[in-house]
Each structure stands twice: as C-alpha cells, then as structure tokens.
C-alpha atoms as a PDB file:
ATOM      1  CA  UNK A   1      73.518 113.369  81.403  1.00  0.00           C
ATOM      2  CA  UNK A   2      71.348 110.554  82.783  1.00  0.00           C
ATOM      3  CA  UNK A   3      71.415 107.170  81.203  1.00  0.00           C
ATOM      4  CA  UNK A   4      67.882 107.082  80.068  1.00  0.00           C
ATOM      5  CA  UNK A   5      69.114 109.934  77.092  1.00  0.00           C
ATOM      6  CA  UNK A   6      70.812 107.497  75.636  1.00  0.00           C
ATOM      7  CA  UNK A   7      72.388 108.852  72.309  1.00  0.00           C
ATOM      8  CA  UNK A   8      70.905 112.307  73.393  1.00  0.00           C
ATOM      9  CA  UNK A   9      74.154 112.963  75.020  1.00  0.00           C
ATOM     10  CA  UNK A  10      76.702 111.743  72.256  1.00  0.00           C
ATOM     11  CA  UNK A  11      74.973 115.262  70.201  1.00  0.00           C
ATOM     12  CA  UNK A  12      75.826 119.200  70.314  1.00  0.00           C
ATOM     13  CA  UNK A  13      71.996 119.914  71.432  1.00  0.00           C
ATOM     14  CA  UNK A  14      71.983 123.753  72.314  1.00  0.00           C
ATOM     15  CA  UNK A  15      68.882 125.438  74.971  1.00  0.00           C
ATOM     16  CA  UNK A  16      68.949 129.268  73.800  1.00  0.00           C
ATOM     17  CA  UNK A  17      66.611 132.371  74.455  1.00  0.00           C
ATOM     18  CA  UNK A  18      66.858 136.468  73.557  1.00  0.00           C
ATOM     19  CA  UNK A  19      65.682 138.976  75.364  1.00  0.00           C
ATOM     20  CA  UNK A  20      64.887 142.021  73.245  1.00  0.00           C
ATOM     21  CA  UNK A  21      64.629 145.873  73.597  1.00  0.00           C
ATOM     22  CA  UNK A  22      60.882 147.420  73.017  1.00  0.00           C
ATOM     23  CA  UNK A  23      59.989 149.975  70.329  1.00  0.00           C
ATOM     24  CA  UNK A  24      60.048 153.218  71.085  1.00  0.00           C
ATOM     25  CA  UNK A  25      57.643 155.403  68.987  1.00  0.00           C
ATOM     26  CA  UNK A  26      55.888 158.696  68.819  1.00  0.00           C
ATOM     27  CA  UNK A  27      51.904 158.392  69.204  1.00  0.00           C
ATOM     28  CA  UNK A  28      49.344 160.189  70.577  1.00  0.00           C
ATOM     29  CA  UNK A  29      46.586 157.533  72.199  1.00  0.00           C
ATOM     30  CA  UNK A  30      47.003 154.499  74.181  1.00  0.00           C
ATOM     31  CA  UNK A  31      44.049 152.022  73.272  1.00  0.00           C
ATOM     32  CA  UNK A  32      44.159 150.478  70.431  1.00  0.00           C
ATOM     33  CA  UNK A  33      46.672 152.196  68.107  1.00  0.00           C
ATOM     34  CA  UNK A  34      47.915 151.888  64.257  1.00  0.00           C
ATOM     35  CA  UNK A  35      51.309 152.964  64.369  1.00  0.00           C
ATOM     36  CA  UNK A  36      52.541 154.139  61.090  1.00  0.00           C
ATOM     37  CA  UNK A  37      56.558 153.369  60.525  1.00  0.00           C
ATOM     38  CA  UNK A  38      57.198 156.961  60.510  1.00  0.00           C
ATOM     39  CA  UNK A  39      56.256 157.180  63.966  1.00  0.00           C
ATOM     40  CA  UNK A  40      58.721 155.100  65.195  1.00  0.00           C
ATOM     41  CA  UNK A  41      62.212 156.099  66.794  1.00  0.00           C
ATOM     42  CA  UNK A  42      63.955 152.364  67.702  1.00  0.00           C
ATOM     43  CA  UNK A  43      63.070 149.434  65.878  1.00  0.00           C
ATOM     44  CA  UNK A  44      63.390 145.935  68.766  1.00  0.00           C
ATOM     45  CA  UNK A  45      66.510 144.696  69.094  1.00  0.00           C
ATOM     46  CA  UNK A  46      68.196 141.854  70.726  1.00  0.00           C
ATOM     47  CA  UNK A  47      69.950 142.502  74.099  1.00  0.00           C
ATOM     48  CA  UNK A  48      71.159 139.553  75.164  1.00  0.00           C
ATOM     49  CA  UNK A  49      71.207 136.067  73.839  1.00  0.00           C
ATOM     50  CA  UNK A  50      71.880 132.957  76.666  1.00  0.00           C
ATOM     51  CA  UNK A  51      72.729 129.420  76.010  1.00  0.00           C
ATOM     52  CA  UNK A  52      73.948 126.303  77.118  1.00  0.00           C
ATOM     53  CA  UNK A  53      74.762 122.897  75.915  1.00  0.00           C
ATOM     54  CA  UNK A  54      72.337 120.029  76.978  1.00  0.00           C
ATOM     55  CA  UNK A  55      73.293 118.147  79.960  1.00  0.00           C
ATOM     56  CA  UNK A  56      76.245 120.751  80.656  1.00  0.00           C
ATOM     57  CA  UNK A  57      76.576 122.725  83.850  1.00  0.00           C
ATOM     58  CA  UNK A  58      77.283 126.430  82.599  1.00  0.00           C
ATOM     59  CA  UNK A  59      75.108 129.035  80.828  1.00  0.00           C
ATOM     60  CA  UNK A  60      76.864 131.454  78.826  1.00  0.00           C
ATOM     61  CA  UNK A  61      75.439 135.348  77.693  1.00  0.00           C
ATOM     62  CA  UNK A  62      76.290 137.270  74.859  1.00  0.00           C
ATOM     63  CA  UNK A  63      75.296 140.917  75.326  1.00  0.00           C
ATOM     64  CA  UNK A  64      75.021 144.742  74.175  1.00  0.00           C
ATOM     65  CA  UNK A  65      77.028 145.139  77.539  1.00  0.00           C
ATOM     66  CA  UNK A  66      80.223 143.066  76.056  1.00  0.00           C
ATOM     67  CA  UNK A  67      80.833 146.525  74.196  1.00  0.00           C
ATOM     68  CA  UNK A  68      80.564 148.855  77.153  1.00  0.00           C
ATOM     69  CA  UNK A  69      81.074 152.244  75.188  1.00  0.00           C
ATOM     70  CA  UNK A  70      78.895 151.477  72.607  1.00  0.00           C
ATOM     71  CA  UNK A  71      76.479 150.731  74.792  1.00  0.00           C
ATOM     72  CA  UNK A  72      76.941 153.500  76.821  1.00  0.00           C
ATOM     73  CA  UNK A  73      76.211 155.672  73.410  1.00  0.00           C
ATOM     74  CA  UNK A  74      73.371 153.190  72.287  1.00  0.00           C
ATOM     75  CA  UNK A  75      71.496 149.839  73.864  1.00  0.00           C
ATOM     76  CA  UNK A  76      70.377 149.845  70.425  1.00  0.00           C
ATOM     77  CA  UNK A  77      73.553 149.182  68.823  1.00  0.00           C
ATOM     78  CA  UNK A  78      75.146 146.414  69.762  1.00  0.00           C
ATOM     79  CA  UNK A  79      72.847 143.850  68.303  1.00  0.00           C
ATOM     80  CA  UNK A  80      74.676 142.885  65.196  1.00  0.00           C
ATOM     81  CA  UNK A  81      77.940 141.994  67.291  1.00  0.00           C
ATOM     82  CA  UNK A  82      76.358 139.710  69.697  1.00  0.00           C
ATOM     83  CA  UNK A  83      74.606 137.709  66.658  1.00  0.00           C
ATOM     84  CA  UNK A  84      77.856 137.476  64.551  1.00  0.00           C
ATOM     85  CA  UNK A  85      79.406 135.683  67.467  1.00  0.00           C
ATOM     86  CA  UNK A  86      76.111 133.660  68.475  1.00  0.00           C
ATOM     87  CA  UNK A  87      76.651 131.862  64.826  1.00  0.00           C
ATOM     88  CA  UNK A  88      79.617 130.403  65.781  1.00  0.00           C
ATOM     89  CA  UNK A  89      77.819 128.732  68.796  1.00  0.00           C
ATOM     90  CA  UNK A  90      75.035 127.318  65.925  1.00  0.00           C
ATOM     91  CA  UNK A  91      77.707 126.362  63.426  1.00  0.00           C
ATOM     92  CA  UNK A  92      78.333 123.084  65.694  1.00  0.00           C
ATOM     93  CA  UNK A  93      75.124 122.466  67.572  1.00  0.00           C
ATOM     94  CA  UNK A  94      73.178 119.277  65.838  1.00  0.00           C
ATOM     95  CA  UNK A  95      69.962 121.131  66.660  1.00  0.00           C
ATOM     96  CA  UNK A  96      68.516 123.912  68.910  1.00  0.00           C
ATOM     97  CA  UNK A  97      65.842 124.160  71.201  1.00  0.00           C
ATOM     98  CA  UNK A  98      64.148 127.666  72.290  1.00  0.00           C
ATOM     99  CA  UNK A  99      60.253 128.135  73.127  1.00  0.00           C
ATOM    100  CA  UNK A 100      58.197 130.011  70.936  1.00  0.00           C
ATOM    101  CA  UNK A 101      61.478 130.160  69.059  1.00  0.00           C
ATOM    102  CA  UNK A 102      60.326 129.658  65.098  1.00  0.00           C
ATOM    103  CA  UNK A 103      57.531 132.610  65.775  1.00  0.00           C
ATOM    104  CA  UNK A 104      60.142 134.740  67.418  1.00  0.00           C
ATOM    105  CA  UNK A 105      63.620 134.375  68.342  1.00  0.00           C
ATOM    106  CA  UNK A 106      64.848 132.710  65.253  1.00  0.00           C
ATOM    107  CA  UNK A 107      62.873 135.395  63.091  1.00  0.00           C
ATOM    108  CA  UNK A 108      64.694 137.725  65.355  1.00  0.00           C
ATOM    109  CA  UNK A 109      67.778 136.598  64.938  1.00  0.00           C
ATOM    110  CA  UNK A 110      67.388 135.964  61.199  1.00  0.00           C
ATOM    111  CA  UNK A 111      66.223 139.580  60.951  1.00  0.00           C
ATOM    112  CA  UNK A 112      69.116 140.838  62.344  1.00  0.00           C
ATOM    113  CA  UNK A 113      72.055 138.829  60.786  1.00  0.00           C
ATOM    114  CA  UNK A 114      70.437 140.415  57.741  1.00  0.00           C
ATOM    115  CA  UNK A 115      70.094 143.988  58.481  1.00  0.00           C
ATOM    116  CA  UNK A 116      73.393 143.614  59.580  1.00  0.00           C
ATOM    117  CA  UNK A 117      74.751 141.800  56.326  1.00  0.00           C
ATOM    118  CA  UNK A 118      75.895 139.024  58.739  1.00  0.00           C
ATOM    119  CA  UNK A 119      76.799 135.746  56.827  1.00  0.00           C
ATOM    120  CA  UNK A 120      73.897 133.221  56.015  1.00  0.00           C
ATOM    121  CA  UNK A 121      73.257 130.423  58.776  1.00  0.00           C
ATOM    122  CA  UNK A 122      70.608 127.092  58.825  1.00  0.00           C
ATOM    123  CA  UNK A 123      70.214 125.196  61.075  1.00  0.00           C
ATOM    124  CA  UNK A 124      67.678 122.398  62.854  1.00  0.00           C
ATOM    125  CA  UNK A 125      64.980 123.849  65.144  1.00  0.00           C
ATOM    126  CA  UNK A 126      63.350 122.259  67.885  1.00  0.00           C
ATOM    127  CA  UNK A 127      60.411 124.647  69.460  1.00  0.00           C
ATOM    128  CA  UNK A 128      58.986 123.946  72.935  1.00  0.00           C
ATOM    129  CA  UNK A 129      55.891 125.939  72.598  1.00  0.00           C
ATOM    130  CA  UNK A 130      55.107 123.167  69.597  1.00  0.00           C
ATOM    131  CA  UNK A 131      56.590 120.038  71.702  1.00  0.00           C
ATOM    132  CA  UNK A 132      53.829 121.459  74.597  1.00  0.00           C
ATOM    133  CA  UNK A 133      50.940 121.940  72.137  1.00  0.00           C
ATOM    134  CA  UNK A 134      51.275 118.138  70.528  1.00  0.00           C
ATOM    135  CA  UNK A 135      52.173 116.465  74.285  1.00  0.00           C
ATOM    136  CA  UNK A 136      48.610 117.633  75.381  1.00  0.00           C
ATOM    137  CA  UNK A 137      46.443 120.607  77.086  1.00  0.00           C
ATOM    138  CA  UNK A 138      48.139 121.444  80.102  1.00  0.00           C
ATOM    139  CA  UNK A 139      45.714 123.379  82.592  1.00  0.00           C
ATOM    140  CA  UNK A 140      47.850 126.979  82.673  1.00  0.00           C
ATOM    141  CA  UNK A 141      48.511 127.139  78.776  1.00  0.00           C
ATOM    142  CA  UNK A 142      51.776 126.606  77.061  1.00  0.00           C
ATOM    143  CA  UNK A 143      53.747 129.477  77.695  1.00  0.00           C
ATOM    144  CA  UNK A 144      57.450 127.986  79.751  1.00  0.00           C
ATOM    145  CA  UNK A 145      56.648 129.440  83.306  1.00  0.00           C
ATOM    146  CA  UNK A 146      53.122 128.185  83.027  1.00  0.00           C
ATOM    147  CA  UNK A 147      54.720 125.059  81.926  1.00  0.00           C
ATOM    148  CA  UNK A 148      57.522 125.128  84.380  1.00  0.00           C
ATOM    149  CA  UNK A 149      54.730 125.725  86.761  1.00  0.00           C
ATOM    150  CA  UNK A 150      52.418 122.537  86.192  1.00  0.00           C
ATOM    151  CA  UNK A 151      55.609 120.505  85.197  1.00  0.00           C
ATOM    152  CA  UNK A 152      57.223 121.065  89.045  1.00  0.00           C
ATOM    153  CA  UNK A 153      60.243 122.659  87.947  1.00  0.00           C
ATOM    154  CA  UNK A 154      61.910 125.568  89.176  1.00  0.00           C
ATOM    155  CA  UNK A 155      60.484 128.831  87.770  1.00  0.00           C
ATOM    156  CA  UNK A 156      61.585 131.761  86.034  1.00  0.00           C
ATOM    157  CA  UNK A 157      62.767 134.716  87.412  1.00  0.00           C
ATOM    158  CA  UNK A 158      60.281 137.778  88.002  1.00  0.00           C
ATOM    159  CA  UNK A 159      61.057 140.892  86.306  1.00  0.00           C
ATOM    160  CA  UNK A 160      59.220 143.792  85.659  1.00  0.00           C
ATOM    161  CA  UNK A 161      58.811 147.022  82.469  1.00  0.00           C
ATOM    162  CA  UNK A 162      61.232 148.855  84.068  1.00  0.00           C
ATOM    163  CA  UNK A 163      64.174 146.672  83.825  1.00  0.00           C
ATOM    164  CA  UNK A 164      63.298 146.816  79.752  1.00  0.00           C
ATOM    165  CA  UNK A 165      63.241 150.852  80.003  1.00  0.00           C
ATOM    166  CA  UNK A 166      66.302 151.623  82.449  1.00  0.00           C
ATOM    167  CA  UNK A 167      68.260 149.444  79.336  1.00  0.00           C
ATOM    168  CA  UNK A 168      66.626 151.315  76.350  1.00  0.00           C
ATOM    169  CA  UNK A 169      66.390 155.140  78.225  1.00  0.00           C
ATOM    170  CA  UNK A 170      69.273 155.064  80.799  1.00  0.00           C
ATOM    171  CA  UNK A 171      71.922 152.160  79.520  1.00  0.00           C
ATOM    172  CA  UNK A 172      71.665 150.959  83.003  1.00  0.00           C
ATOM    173  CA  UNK A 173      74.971 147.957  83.278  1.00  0.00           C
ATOM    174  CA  UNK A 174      73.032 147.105  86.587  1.00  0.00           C
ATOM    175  CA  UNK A 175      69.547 146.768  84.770  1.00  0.00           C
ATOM    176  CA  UNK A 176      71.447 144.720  81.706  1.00  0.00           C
ATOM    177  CA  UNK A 177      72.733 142.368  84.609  1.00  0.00           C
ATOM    178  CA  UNK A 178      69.952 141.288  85.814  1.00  0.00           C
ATOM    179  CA  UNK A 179      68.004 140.987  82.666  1.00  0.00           C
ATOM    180  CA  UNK A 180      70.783 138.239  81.803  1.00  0.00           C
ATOM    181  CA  UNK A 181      70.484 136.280  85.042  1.00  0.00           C
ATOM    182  CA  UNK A 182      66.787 136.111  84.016  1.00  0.00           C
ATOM    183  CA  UNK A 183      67.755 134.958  80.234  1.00  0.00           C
ATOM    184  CA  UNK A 184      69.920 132.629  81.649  1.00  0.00           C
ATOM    185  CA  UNK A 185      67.578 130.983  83.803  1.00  0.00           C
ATOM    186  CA  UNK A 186      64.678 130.833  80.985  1.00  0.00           C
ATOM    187  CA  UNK A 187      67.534 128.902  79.555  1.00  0.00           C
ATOM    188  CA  UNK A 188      67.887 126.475  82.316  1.00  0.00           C
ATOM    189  CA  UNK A 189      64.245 126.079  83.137  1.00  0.00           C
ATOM    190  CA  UNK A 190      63.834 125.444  79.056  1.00  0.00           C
ATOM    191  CA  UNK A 191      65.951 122.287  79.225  1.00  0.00           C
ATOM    192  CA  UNK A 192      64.051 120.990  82.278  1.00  0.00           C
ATOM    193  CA  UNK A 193      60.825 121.508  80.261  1.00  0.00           C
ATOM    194  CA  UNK A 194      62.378 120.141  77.199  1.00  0.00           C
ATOM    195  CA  UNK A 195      63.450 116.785  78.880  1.00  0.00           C
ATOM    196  CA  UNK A 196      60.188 116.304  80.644  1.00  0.00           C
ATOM    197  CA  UNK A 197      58.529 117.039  76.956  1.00  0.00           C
ATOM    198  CA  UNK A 198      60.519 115.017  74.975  1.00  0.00           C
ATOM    199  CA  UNK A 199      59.434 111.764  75.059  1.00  0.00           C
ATOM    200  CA  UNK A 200      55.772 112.556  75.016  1.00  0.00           C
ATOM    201  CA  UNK A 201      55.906 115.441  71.826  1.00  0.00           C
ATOM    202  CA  UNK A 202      54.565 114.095  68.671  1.00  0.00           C
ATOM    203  CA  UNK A 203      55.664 116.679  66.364  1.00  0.00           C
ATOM    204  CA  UNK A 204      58.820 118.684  65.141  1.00  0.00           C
ATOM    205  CA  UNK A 205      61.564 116.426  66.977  1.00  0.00           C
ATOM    206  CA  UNK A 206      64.384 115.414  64.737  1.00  0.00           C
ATOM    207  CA  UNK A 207      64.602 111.434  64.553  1.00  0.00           C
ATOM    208  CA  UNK A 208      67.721 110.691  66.720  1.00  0.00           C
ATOM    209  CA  UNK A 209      67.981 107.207  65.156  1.00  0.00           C
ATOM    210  CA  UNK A 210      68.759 108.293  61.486  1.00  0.00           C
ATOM    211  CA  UNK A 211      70.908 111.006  62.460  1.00  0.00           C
ATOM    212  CA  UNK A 212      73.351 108.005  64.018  1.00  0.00           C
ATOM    213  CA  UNK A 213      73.050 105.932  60.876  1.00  0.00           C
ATOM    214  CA  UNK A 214      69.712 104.111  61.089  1.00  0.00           C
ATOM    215  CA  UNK A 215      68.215 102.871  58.571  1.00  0.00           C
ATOM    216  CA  UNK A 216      64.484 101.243  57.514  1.00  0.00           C
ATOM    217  CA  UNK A 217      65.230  97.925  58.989  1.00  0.00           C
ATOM    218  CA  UNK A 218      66.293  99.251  62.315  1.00  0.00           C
ATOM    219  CA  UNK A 219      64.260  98.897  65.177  1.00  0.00           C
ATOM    220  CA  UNK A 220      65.378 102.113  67.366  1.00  0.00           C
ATOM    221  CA  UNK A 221      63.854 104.476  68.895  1.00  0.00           C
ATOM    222  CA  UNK A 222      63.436 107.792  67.553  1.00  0.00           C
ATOM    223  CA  UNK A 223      63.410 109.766  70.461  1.00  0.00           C
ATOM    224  CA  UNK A 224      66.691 108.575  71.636  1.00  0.00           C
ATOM    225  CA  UNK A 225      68.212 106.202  69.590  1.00  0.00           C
ATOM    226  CA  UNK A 226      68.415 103.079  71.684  1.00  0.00           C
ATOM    227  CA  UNK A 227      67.346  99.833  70.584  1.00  0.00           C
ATOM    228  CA  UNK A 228      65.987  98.520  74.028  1.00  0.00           C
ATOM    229  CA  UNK A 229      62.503  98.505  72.796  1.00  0.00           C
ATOM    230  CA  UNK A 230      59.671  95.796  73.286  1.00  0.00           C
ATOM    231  CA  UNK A 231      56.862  95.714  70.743  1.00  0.00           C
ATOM    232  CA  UNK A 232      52.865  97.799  71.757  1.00  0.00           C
ATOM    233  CA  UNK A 233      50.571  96.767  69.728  1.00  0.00           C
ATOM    234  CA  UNK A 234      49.458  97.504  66.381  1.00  0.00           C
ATOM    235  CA  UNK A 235      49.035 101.419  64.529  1.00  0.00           C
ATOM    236  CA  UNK A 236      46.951 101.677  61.616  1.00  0.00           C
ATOM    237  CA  UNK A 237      48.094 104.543  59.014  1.00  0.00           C
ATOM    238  CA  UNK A 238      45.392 104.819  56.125  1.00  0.00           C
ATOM    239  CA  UNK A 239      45.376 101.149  54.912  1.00  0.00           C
ATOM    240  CA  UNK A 240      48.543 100.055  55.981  1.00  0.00           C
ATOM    241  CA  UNK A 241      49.081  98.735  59.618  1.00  0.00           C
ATOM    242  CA  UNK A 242      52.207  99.050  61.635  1.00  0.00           C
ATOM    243  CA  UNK A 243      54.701  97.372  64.645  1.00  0.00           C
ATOM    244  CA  UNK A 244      53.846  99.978  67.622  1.00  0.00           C
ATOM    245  CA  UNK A 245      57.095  99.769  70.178  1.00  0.00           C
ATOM    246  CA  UNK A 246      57.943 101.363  73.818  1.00  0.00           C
ATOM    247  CA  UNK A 247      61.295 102.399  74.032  1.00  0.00           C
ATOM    248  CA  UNK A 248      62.882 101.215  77.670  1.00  0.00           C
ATOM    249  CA  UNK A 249      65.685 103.718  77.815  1.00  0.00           C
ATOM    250  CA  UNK A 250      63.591 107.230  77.479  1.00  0.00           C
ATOM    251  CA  UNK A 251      59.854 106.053  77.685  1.00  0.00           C
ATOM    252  CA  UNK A 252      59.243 107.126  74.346  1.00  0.00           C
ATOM    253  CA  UNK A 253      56.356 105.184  71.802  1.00  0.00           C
ATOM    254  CA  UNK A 254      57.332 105.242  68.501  1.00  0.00           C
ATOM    255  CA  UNK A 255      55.908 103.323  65.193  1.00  0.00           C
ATOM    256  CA  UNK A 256      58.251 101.236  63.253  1.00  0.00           C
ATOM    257  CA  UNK A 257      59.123 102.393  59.718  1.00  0.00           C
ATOM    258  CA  UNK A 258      57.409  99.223  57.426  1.00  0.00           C
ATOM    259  CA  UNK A 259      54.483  98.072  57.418  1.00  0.00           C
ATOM    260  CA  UNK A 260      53.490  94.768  58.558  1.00  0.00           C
ATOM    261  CA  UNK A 261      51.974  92.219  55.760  1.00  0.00           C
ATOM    262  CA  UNK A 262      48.547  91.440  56.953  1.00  0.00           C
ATOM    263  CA  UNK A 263      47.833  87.921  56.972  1.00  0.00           C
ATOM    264  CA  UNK A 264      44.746  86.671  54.701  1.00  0.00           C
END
C-alpha cells in the first residue's frame, strides 16, 4: 500500500466481481423477442465470485466448481453455496468496490441469498461505473476495459460465448477455470481503476475522515483521511461560502464542513 493512501490502508476495503450463467429458454425468433417466464428453462446464476483485499497480493474465487459433483449434475446449482460463504468475506470488509455493481452484482447477489433463504447482509457500496461517470467523459465510455484501456492499465482478459455455454451445456471444469482467471483479473484491473478514480470521483465515496473519528472541526481529507492539506480557494454552496482545500497525501480537493462568516 503506497503512502499517498494514507488511512486507506488501516481499512478492510474489498475489489469483488461475479460472473454469471445465461438463461436458457425456449423461443422461436431471434430479433427482438418477448420472452414469457414460461418459456424459460434456467433462470442466471452466479458462477463464480472473485475478490481481494485492497493493497493485498492474492485474489481468491469462490465457485460452482468447489462442489465438483454437484456441478457435474448441475452448473446451475451451486449458486447458493458460494454466496453463503461470500458473506462471511462482507461481514468484515468496511466497504466494497465492484463496477456496475449496485445495477448488477449486488442485485445478483441479493437475489440469490434470498431465493436461497440465506441470512440477511448490508453493507457499504462503492460502484466504479458511478466513480467513472462523476470523474468525467472519458473518450471509450465507462465500461472497466474501456476504462482500463484509456487509464493505461493492464486489460482484461478476452473471452468469448462459448466459455459461458461449455459451463451451462457441458459442466466443462476446464471452461469454469478459465472463466475464473478472467474474474480474477476484472478484479485486479478494478482496483487499478479504482485507485486512479478515487481521488477525482465526486459522488458515492464513503468519507474516510468520519469513519476514523472526525468530526466538524476537523480539517481532513475525505478521500483519505490525512490532514496534510493546504487551503484552494473559496466554494460557494447556495448562499453560504466555503474553505476549498487540496489534500497533499492522495491529491484529492475536498470542501471543508462550515461555512466561512463573510465579512461585511
């Protein structure tokens, strides 16, 4: 962990991404279809789920594959048992960080600790694809290897539909593997993008500073908690104008939290 995360690296701040298994359904055209549930044969389920632990070394995978004979009998099956042990991972992470994660993984993996009467979970979610949209408009879009891309940081791996079908239609083990090496490195290239991000998102970060005790009066940084800062100038918020600073640890801007008494 590099000095200029300051209090980043004193939290439990877990990277984490799914890969899931299609639909399969019954239908009879290809353009432009209304699929009616009844149509359907597999619902999407998760296959794997990879994370790591910011600023650590090692990616770990939970997967359908962990239960060989069940998976053997059904790639559809296994889902429940590699959620109920991914909530053990979130029950001491301080946040976690996926991309496109509050429109889809975390639905996913709500969905499924449900359906599988798992035990309830909550926890605080940081999403990339948000962090992108509010840093600015990069030229290839927002989606991670376009970011990756644009960003100079190593890319994701390439895979193609039929690693997805030889899972759902064949329980392929050699298929599964390499459908986790590629979860694990969204996972790696997700913390690259998230540190690069970080000190220039303007929405949906926790405040580091409170969650180490700060209060009001404190002048820290909210990004990272340190209180190597030198004032910026001025910020006006509706009527009310306030200390601007530049944090000299992570980069970061951030507003103070009163408002300065305008002199008359």
């Amino acid at each position: 962990m590099t000095k200029e995360l300051f209090n980043l690296d004193k939290l439990n701040i877990l990277l984490w991404d799914i890969e899931t298994l299609p639909y399969i359904s019954m239908h009879w055209g290809m353009w432009k279809q209304n699929i009616n549930p009844g149509q359907i044969i597999k619902d999407v389920s998760i296959i794997c789920i990879s994370y790591k632990w910011l600023g650590e070394e090692e990616t770990h995978t939970l997967s359908i594959g962990d239960n060989p004979a069940l998976f053997a009998e059904d790639p559809y099956a296994g889902a429940g048992a590699v959620v109920d042990k991914f909530l053990d991972v979130l029950d001491v992470a301080d946040f976690c960080i996926a991309h496109n994660g509050d429109k889809f993984d975390y639905r996913i993996l709500k969905a499924t600790a449900v359906m599988n009467d798992l035990r309830t979970f909550r926890v605080r979610k940081v999403d990339t694809l948000k962090m992108a949209k509010s840093a600015g408009m990069f030229p290839e879009g927002n989606k991670l290897d376009s970011l990756a891309k644009v960003l100079g940081i190593e890319q994701k791996y390439k895979t193609n539909f039929g690693m997805w079908s030889d899972i759902a239609l064949k329980s392929s083990t050699e298929a599964l593997d390499k459908m986790e090496r590629y979860c694990e490195q969204d996972v790696r290239v997700l913390e690259q993008v998230f540190l690069r991000l970080w000190p220039h998102a303007e929405v949906g970060l926790p405040n580091i500073s409170t969650m180490f005790g700060g209060t009001i009066d404190d002048i820290e940084c909210d990004k990272c908690g340190s209180d190597n800062v030198v004032k910026n100038g001025t910020y006006m918020k509706n009527v009310l104008r306030y200390q601007r600073f530049r944090c000299q640890s992570c980069g970061a801007s951030f507003v103070g939290r009163r408002a300065i008494k305008l002199e008359v």
